[in-house]
C-alpha atoms as a PDB file:
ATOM      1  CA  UNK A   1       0.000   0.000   0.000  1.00  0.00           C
ATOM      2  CA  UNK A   2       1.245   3.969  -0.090  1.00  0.00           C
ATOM      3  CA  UNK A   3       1.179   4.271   3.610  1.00  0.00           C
ATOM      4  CA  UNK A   4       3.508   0.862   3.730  1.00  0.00           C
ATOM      5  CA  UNK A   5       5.621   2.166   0.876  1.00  0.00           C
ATOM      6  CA  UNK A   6       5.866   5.810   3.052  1.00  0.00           C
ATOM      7  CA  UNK A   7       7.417   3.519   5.647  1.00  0.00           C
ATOM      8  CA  UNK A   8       9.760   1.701   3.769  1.00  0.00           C
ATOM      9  CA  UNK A   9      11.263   4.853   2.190  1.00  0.00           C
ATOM     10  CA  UNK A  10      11.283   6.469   5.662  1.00  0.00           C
ATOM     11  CA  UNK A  11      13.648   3.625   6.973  1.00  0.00           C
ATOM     12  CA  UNK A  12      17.037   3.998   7.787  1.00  0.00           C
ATOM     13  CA  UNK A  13      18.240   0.661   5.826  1.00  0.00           C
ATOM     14  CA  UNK A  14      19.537   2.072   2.513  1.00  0.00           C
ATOM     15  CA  UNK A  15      20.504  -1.273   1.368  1.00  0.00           C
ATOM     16  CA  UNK A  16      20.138  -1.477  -2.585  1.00  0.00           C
ATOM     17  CA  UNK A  17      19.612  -5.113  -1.585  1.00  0.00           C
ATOM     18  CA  UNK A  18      16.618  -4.835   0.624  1.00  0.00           C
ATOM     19  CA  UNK A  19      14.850  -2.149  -2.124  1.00  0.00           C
ATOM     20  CA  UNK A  20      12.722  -4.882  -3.138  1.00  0.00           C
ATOM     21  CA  UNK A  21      11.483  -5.851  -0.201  1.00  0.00           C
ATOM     22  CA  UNK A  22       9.397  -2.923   1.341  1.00  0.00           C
ATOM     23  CA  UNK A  23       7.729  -4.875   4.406  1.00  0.00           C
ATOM     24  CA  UNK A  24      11.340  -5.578   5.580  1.00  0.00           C
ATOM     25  CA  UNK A  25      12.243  -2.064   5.453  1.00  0.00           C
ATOM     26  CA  UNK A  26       9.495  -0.592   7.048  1.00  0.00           C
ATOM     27  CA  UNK A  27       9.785  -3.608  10.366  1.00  0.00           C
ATOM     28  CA  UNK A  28      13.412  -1.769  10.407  1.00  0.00           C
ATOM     29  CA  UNK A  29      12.113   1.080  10.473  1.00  0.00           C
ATOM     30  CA  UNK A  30       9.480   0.320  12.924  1.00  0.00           C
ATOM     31  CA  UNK A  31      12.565  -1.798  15.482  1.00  0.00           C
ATOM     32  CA  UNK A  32      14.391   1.788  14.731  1.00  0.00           C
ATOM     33  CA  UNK A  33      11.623   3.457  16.678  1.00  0.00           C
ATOM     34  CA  UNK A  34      10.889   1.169  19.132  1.00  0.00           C
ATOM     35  CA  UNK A  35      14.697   1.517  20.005  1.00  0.00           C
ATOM     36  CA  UNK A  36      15.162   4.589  20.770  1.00  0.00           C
ATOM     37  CA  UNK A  37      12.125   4.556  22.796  1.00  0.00           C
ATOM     38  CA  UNK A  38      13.151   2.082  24.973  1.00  0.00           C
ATOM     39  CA  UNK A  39      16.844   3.998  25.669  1.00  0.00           C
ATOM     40  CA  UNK A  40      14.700   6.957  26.033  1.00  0.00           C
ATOM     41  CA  UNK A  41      12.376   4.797  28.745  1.00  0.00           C
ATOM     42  CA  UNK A  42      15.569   3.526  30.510  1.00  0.00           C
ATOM     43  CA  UNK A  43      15.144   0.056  29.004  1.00  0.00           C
ATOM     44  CA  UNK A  44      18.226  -1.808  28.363  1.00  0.00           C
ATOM     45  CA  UNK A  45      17.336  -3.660  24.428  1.00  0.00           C
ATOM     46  CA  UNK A  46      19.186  -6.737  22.955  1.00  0.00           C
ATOM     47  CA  UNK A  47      19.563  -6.112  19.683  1.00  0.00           C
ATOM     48  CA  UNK A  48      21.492  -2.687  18.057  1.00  0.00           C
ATOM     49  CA  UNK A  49      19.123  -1.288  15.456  1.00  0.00           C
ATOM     50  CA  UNK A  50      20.230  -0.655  11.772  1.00  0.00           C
ATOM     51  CA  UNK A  51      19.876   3.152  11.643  1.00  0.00           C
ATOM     52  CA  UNK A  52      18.808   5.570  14.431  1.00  0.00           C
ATOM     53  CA  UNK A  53      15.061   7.081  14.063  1.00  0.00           C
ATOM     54  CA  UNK A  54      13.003   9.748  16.601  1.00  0.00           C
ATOM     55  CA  UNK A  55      10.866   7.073  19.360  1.00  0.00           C
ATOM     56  CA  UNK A  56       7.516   7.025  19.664  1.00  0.00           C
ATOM     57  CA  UNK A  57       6.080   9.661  21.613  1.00  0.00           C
ATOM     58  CA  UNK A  58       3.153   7.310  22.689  1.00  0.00           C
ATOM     59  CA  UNK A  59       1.954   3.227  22.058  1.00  0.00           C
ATOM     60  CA  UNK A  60      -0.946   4.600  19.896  1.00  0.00           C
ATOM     61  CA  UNK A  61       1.774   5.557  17.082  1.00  0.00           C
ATOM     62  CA  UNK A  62       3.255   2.474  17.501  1.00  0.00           C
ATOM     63  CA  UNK A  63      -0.127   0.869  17.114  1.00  0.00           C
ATOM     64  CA  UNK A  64      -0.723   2.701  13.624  1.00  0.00           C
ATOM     65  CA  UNK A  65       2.862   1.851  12.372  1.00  0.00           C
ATOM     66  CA  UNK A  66       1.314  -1.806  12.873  1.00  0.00           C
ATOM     67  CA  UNK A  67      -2.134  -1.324  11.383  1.00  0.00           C
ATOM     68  CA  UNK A  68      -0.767   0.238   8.232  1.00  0.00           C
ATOM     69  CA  UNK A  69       1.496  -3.017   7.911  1.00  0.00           C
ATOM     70  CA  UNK A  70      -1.847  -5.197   8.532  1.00  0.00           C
ATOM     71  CA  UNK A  71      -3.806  -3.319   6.293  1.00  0.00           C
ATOM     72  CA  UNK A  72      -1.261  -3.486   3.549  1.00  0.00           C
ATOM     73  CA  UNK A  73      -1.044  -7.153   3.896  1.00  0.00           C
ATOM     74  CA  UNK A  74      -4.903  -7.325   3.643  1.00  0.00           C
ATOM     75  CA  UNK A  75      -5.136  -6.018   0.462  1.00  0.00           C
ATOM     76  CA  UNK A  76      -2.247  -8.058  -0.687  1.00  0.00           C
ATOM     77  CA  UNK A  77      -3.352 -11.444  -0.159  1.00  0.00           C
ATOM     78  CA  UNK A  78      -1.010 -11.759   3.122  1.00  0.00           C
ATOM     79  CA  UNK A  79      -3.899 -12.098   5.645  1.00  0.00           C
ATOM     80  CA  UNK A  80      -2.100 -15.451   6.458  1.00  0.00           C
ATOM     81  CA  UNK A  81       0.239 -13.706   8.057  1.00  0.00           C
ATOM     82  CA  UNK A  82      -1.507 -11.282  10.015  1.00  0.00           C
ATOM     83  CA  UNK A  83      -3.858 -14.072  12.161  1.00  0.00           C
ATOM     84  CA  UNK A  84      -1.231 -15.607  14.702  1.00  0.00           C
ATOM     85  CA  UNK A  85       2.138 -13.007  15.266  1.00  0.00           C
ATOM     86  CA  UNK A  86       0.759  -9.657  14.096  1.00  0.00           C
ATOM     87  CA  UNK A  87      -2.635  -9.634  14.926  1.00  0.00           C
ATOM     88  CA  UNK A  88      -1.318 -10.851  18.576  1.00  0.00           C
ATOM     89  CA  UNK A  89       1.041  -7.997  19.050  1.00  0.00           C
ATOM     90  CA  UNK A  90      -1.162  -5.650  17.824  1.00  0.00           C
ATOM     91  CA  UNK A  91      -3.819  -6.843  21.134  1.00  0.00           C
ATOM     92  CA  UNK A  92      -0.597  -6.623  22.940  1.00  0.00           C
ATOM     93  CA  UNK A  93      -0.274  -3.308  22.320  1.00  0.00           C
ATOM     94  CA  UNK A  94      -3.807  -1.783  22.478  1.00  0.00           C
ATOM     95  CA  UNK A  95      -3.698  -3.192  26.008  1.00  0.00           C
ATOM     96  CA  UNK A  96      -0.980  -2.728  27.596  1.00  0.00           C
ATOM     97  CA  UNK A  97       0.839   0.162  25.786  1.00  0.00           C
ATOM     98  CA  UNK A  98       4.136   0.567  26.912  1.00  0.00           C
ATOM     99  CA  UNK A  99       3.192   0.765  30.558  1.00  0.00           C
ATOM    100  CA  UNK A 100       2.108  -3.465  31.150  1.00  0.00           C
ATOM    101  CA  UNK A 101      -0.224  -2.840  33.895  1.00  0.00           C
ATOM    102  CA  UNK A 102      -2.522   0.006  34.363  1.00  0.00           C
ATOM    103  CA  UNK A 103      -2.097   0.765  38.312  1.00  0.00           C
ATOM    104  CA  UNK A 104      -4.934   2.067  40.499  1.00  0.00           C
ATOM    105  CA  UNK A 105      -4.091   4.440  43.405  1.00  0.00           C
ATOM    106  CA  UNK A 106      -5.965   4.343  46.046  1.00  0.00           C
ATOM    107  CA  UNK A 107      -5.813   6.479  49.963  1.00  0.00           C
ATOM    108  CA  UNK A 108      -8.130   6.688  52.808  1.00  0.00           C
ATOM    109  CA  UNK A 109      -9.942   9.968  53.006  1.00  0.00           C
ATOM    110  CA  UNK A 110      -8.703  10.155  56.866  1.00  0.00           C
ATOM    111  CA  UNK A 111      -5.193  10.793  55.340  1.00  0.00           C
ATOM    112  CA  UNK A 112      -6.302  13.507  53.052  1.00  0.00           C
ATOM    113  CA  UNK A 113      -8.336  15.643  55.203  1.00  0.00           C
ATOM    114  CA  UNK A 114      -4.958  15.787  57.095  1.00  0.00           C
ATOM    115  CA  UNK A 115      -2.732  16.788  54.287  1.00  0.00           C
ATOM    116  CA  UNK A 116      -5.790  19.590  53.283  1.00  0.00           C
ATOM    117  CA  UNK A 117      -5.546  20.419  56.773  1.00  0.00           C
ATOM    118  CA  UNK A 118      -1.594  21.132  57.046  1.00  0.00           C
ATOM    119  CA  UNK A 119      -1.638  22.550  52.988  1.00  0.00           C
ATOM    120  CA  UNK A 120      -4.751  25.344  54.260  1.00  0.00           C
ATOM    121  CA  UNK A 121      -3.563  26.159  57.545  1.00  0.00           C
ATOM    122  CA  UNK A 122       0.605  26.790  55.757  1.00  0.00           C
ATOM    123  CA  UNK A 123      -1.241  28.773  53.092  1.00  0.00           C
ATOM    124  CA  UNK A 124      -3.086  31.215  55.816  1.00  0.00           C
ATOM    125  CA  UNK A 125      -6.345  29.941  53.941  1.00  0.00           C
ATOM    126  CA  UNK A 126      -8.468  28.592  57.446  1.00  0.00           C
ATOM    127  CA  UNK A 127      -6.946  27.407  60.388  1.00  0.00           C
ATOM    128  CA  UNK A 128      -8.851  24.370  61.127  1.00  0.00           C
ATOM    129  CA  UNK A 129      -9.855  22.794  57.749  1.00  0.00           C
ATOM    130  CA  UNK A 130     -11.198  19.495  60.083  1.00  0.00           C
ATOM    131  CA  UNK A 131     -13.357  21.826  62.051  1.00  0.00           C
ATOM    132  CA  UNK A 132     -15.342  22.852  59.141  1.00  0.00           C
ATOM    133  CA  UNK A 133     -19.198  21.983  58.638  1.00  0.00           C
ATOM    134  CA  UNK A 134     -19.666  19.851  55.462  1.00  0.00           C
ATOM    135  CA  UNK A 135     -21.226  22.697  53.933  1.00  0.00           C
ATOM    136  CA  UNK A 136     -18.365  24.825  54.557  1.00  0.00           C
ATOM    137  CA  UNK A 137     -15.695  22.367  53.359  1.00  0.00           C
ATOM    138  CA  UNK A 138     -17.991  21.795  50.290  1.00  0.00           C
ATOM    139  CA  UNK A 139     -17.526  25.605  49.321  1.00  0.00           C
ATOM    140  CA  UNK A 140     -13.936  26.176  50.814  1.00  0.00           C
ATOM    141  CA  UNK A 141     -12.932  22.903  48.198  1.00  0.00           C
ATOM    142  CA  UNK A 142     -14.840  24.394  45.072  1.00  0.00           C
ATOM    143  CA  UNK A 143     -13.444  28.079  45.385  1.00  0.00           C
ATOM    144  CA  UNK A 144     -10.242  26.343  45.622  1.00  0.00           C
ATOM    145  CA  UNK A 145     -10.260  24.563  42.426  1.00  0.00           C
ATOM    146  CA  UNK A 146     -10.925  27.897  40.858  1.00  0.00           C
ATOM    147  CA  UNK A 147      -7.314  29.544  41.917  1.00  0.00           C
ATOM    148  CA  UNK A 148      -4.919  29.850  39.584  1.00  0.00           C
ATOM    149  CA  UNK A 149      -2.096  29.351  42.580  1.00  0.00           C
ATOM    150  CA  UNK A 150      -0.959  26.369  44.807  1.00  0.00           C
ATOM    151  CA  UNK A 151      -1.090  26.176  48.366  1.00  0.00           C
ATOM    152  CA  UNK A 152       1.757  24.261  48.905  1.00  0.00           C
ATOM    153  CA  UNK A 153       4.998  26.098  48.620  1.00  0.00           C
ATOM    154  CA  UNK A 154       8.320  24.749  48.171  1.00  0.00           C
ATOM    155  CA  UNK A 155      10.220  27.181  50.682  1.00  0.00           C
ATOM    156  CA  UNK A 156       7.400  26.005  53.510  1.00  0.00           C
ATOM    157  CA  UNK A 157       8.154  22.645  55.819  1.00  0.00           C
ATOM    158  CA  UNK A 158       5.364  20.030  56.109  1.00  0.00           C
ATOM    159  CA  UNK A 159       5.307  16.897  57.517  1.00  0.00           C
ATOM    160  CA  UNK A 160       6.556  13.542  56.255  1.00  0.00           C
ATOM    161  CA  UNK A 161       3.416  12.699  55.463  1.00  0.00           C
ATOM    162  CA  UNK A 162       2.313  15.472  53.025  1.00  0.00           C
ATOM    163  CA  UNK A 163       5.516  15.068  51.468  1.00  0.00           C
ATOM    164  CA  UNK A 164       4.785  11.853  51.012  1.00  0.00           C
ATOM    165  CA  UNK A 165       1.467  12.356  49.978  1.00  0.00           C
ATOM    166  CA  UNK A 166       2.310  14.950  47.533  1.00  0.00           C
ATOM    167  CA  UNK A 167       5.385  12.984  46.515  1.00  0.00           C
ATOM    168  CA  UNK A 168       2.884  10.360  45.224  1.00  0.00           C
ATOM    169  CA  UNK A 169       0.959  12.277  43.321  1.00  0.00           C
ATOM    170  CA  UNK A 170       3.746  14.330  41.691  1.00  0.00           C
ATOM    171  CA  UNK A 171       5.105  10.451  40.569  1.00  0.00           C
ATOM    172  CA  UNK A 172       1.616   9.693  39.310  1.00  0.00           C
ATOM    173  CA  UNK A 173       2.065  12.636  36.837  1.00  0.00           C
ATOM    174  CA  UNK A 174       5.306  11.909  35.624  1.00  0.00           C
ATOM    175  CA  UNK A 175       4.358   8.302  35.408  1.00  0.00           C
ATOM    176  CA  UNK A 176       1.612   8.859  33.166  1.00  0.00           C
ATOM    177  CA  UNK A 177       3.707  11.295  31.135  1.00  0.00           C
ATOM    178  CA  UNK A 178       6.582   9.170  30.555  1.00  0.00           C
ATOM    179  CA  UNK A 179       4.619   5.749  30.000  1.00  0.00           C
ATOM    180  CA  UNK A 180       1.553   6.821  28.365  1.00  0.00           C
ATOM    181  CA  UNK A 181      -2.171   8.168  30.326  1.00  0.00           C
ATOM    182  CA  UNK A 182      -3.215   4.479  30.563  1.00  0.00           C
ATOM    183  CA  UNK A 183      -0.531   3.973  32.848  1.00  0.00           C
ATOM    184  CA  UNK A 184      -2.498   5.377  35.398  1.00  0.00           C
ATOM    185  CA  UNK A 185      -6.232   6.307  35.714  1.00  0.00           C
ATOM    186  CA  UNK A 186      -7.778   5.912  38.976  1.00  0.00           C
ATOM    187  CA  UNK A 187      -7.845   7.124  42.450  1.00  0.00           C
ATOM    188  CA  UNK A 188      -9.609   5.090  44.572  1.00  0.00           C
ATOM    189  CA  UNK A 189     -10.563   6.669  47.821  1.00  0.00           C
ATOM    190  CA  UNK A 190     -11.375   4.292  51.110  1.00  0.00           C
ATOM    191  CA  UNK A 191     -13.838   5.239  53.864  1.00  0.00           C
ATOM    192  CA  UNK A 192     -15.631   7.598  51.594  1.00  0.00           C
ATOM    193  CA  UNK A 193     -18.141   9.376  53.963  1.00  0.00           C
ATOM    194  CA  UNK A 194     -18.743  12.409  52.328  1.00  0.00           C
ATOM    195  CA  UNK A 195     -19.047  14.732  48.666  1.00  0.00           C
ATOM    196  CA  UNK A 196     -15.947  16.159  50.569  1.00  0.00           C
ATOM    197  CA  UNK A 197     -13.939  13.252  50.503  1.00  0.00           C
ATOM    198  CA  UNK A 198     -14.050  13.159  46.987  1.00  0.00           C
ATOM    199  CA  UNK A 199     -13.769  16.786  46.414  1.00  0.00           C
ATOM    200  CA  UNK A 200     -10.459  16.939  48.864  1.00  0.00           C
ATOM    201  CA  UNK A 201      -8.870  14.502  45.766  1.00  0.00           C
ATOM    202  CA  UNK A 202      -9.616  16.635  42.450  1.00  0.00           C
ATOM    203  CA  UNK A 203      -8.131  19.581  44.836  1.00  0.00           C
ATOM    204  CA  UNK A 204      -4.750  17.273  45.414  1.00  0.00           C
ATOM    205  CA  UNK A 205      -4.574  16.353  42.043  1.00  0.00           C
ATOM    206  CA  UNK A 206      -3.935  20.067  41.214  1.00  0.00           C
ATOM    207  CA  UNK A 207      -1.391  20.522  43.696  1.00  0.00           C
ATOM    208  CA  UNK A 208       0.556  17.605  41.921  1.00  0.00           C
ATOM    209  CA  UNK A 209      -0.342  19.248  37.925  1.00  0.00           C
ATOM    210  CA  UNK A 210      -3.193  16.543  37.252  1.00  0.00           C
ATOM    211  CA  UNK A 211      -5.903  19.083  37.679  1.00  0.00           C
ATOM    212  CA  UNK A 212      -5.831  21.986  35.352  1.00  0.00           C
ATOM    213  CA  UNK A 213      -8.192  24.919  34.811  1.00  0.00           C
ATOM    214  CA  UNK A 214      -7.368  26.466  30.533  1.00  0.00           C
ATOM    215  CA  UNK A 215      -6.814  30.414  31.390  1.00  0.00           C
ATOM    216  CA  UNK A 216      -9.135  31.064  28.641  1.00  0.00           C
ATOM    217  CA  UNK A 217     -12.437  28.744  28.653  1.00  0.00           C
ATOM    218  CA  UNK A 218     -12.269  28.027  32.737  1.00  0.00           C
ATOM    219  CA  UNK A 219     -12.702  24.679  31.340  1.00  0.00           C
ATOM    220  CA  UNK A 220     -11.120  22.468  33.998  1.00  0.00           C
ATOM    221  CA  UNK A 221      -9.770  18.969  33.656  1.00  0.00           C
ATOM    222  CA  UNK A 222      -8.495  16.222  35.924  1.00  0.00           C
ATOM    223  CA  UNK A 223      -6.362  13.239  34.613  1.00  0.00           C
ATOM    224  CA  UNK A 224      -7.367  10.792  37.434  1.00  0.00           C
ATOM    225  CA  UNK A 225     -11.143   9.262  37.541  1.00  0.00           C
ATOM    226  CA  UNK A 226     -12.000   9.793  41.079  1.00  0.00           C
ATOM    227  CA  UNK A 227     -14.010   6.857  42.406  1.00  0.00           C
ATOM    228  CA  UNK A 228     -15.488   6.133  45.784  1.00  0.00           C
ATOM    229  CA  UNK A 229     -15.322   3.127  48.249  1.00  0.00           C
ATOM    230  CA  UNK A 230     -18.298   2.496  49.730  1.00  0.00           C
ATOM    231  CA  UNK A 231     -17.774  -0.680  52.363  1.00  0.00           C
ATOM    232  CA  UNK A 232     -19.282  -0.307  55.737  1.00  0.00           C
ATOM    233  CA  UNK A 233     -22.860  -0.523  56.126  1.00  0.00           C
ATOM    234  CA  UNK A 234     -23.395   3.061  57.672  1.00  0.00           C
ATOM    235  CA  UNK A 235     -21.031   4.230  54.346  1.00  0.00           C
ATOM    236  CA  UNK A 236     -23.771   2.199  51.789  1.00  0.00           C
ATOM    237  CA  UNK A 237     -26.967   3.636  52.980  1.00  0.00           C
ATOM    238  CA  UNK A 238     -25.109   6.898  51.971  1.00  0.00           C
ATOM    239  CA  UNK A 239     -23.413   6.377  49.143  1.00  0.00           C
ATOM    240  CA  UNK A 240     -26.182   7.265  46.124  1.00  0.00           C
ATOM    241  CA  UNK A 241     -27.045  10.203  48.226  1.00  0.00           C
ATOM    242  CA  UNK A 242     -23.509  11.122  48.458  1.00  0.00           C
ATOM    243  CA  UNK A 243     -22.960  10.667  44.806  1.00  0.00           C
ATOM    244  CA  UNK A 244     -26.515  12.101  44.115  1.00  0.00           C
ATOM    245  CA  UNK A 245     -24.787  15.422  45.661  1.00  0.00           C
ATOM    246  CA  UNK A 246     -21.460  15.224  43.726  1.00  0.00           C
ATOM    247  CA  UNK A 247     -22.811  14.998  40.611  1.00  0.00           C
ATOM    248  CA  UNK A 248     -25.296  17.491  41.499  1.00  0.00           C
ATOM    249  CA  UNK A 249     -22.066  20.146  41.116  1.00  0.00           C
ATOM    250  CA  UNK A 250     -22.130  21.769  37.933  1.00  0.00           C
ATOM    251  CA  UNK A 251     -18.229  21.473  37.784  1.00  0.00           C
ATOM    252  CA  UNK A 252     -17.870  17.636  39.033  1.00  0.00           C
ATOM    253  CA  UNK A 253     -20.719  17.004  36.463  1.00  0.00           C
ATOM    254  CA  UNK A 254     -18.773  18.548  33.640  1.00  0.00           C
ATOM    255  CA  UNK A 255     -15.405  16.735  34.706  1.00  0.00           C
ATOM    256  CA  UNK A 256     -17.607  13.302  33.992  1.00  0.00           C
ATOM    257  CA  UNK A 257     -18.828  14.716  30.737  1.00  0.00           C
ATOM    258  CA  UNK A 258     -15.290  14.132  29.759  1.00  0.00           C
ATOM    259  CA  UNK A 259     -14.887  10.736  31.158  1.00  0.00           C
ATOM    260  CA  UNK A 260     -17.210   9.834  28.169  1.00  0.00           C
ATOM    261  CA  UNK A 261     -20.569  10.198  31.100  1.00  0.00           C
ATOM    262  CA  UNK A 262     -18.449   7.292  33.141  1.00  0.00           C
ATOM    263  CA  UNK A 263     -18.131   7.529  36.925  1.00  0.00           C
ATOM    264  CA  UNK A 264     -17.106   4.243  38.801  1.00  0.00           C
ATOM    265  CA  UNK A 265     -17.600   3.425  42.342  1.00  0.00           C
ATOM    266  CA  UNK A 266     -16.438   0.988  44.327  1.00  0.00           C
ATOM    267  CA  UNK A 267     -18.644  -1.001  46.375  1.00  0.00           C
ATOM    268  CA  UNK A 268     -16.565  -3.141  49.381  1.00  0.00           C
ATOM    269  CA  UNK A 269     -17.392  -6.522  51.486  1.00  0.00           C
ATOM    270  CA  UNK A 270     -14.535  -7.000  53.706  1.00  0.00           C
ATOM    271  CA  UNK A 271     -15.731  -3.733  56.216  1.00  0.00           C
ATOM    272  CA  UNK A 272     -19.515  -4.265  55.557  1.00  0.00           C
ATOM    273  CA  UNK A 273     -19.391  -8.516  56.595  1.00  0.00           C
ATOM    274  CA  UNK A 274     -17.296  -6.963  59.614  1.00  0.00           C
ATOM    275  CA  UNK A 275     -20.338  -4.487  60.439  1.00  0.00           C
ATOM    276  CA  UNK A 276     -23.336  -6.534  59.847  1.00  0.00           C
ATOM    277  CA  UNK A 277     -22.085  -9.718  59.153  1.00  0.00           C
ATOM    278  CA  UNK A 278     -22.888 -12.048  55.628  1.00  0.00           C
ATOM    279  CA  UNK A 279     -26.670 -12.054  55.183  1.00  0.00           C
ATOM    280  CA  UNK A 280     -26.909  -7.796  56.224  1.00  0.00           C
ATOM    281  CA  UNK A 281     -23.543  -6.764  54.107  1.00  0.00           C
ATOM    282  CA  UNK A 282     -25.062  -8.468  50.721  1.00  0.00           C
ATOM    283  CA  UNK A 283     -28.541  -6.982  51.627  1.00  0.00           C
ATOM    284  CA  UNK A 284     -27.008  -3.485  51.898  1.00  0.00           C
ATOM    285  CA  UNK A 285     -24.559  -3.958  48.608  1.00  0.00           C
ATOM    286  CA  UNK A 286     -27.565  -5.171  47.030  1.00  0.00           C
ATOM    287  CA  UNK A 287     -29.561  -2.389  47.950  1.00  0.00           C
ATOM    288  CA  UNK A 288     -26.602   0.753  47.470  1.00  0.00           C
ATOM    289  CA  UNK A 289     -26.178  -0.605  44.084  1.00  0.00           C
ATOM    290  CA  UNK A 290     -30.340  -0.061  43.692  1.00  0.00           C
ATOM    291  CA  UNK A 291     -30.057   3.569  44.991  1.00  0.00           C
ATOM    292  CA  UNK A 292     -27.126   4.037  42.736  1.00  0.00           C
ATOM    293  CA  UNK A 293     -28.618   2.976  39.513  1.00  0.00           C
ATOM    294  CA  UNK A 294     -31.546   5.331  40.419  1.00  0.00           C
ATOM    295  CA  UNK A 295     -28.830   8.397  41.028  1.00  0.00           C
ATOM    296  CA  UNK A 296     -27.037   7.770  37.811  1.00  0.00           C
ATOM    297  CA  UNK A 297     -29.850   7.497  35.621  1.00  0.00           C
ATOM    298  CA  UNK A 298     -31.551  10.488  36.888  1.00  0.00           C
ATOM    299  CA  UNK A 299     -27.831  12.503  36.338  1.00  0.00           C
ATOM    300  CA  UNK A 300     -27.506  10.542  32.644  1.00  0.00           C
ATOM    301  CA  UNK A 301     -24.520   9.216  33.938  1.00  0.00           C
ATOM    302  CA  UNK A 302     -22.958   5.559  32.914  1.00  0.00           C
ATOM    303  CA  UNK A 303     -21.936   3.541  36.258  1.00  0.00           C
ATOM    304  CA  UNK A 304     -19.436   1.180  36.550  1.00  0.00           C
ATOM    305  CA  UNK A 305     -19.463  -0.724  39.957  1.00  0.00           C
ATOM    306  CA  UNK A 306     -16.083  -2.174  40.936  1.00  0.00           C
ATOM    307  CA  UNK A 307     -16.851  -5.041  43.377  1.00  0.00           C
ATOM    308  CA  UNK A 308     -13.645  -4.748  46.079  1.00  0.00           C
ATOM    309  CA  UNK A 309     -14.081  -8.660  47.151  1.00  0.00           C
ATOM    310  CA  UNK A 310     -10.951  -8.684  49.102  1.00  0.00           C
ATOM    311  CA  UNK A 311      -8.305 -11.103  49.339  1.00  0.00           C
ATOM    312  CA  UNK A 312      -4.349 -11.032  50.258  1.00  0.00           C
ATOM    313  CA  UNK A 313      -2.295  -7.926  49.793  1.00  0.00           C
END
């Protein structure tokens, strides 16, 4: 095809015995690639490469390099070839990028009220961020989102565990710049209680750069989905009402919008069989997930439940 024939004329094997053979070119061409993004990963590779060639800047390039090879071989009578080795690697690659495993983070909301707590009170913004009414942190969170400036400051000590915290979250964004956004997606948050819980995340996200507002539009953006975990039984007779109220938020509501109208929650069993034992946890999961469903299809929201079942660390 043209687009294979681009590729073979783009590789760096000049060989006037290899001009015949285009697919061979452009696979050198392709190795050339994947090359130098592995040095430029760290990775350690095998096999020198014939010519040196810019890397990929993400997996879905990759990906296309491999579809116009597969396409080219459709149309030339090579779909033989295409069924077992290509076709494999080409799954391979729409799954797990050039990051394997996509990895969830996940924090109890205990541990972020603290951080908000030390980050507010540093910044002179309220003294007593735990003190606040839910109404009050509600508003305090939202105005927050809206400033252009951080509260944490680089010339201010905090303790070792908002730099740890923070540290996290900074890690998340270079993760997810260096491997790909797939790398990471989630933030799971345990012992959700409250639309504050989940609001105290988007606002950490932009104290790491994965929360942005565009100085033009206003329109905001965060990188990581942020999804509840609903487990003990006083925490699932509130959960739709607590996502009823987050979604409810004209700014939370246009964050999903971009999610493709997808919020997950997480619904747990471990806490809720501790609280009310077998028969009352899976009458309570069975009846939050009810609620839910009701919530979501009154916002026009998707829902995705994640069942938490539990198991060894």
């Amino acid at each position: 095809s043209p687009a294979l024939q681009a590729m073979a004329e783009a590789s760096p094997d000049n060989s006037p015995h290899r001009t015949d053979e285009p697919y061979r070119r452009a696979l050198i061409s392709v190795y050339a690639r994947l090359a130098a993004t592995a040095r430029k990963l760290g990775i350690t590779i095998q096999r020198k490469e014939v010519g040196v060639l810019e890397p990929y800047a993400n997996s879905e390039e990759f990906s296309q390099d491999l579809d116009i090879i597969a396409a080219s071989l459709m149309a030339n009578h090579g779909a033989a070839l295409i069924r077992k080795r290509l076709h494999a690697l080409q799954r391979a690659v729409q799954i797990f990028g050039f990051h394997l495993a996509t990895l969830d983070m996940r924090q109890s909301s205990d541990v972020h009220e603290q951080v908000l707590s030390e980050l507010f009170k540093a910044a002179n913004v309220v003294k007593d961020y735990a003190s606040l009414s839910e109404e009050e942190k509600i508003s305090l969170l939202l105005s927050q989102l809206q400033q252009p400036r951080l509260l944490y400051s680089p010339y201010t000590s905090y303790s070792d565990l908002t730099q740890s915290e923070l540290t996290i979250l900074q890690m998340a964004r270079t993760i997810r710049k260096q491997f790909g956004s797939k790398a990471i997606r989630n933030y799971i948050i345990s012992h959700t209680e409250s639309v504050s819980d989940l609001l105290e995340v988007f606002l950490l996200q932009k104290e790491a750069g994965l929360f942005c507002t565009d100085a033009q539009s206003g329109k905001q953006e965060a990188e990581l989905m942020v999804i509840p975990l609903f487990e003990t039984i006083p925490d699932l007779r509130v959960a739709a009402d607590i996502m009823d109220g987050l979604l409810s938020i004209p700014e939370i509501r246009a964050l999903v919008r971009q999610q493709d109208e997808l919020q997950e929650v997480m619904l747990g069993y471990s806490d809720s069989n501790k609280d009310g034992g077998f028969l009352t946890s899976n009458w309570e999961l069975y009846k939050a997930e009810i609620e839910l469903v009701k919530v979501f299809s009154k916002h026009q929201v998707k829902l995705r439940l994640f069942h938490g079942r539990g198991g060894t660390v």
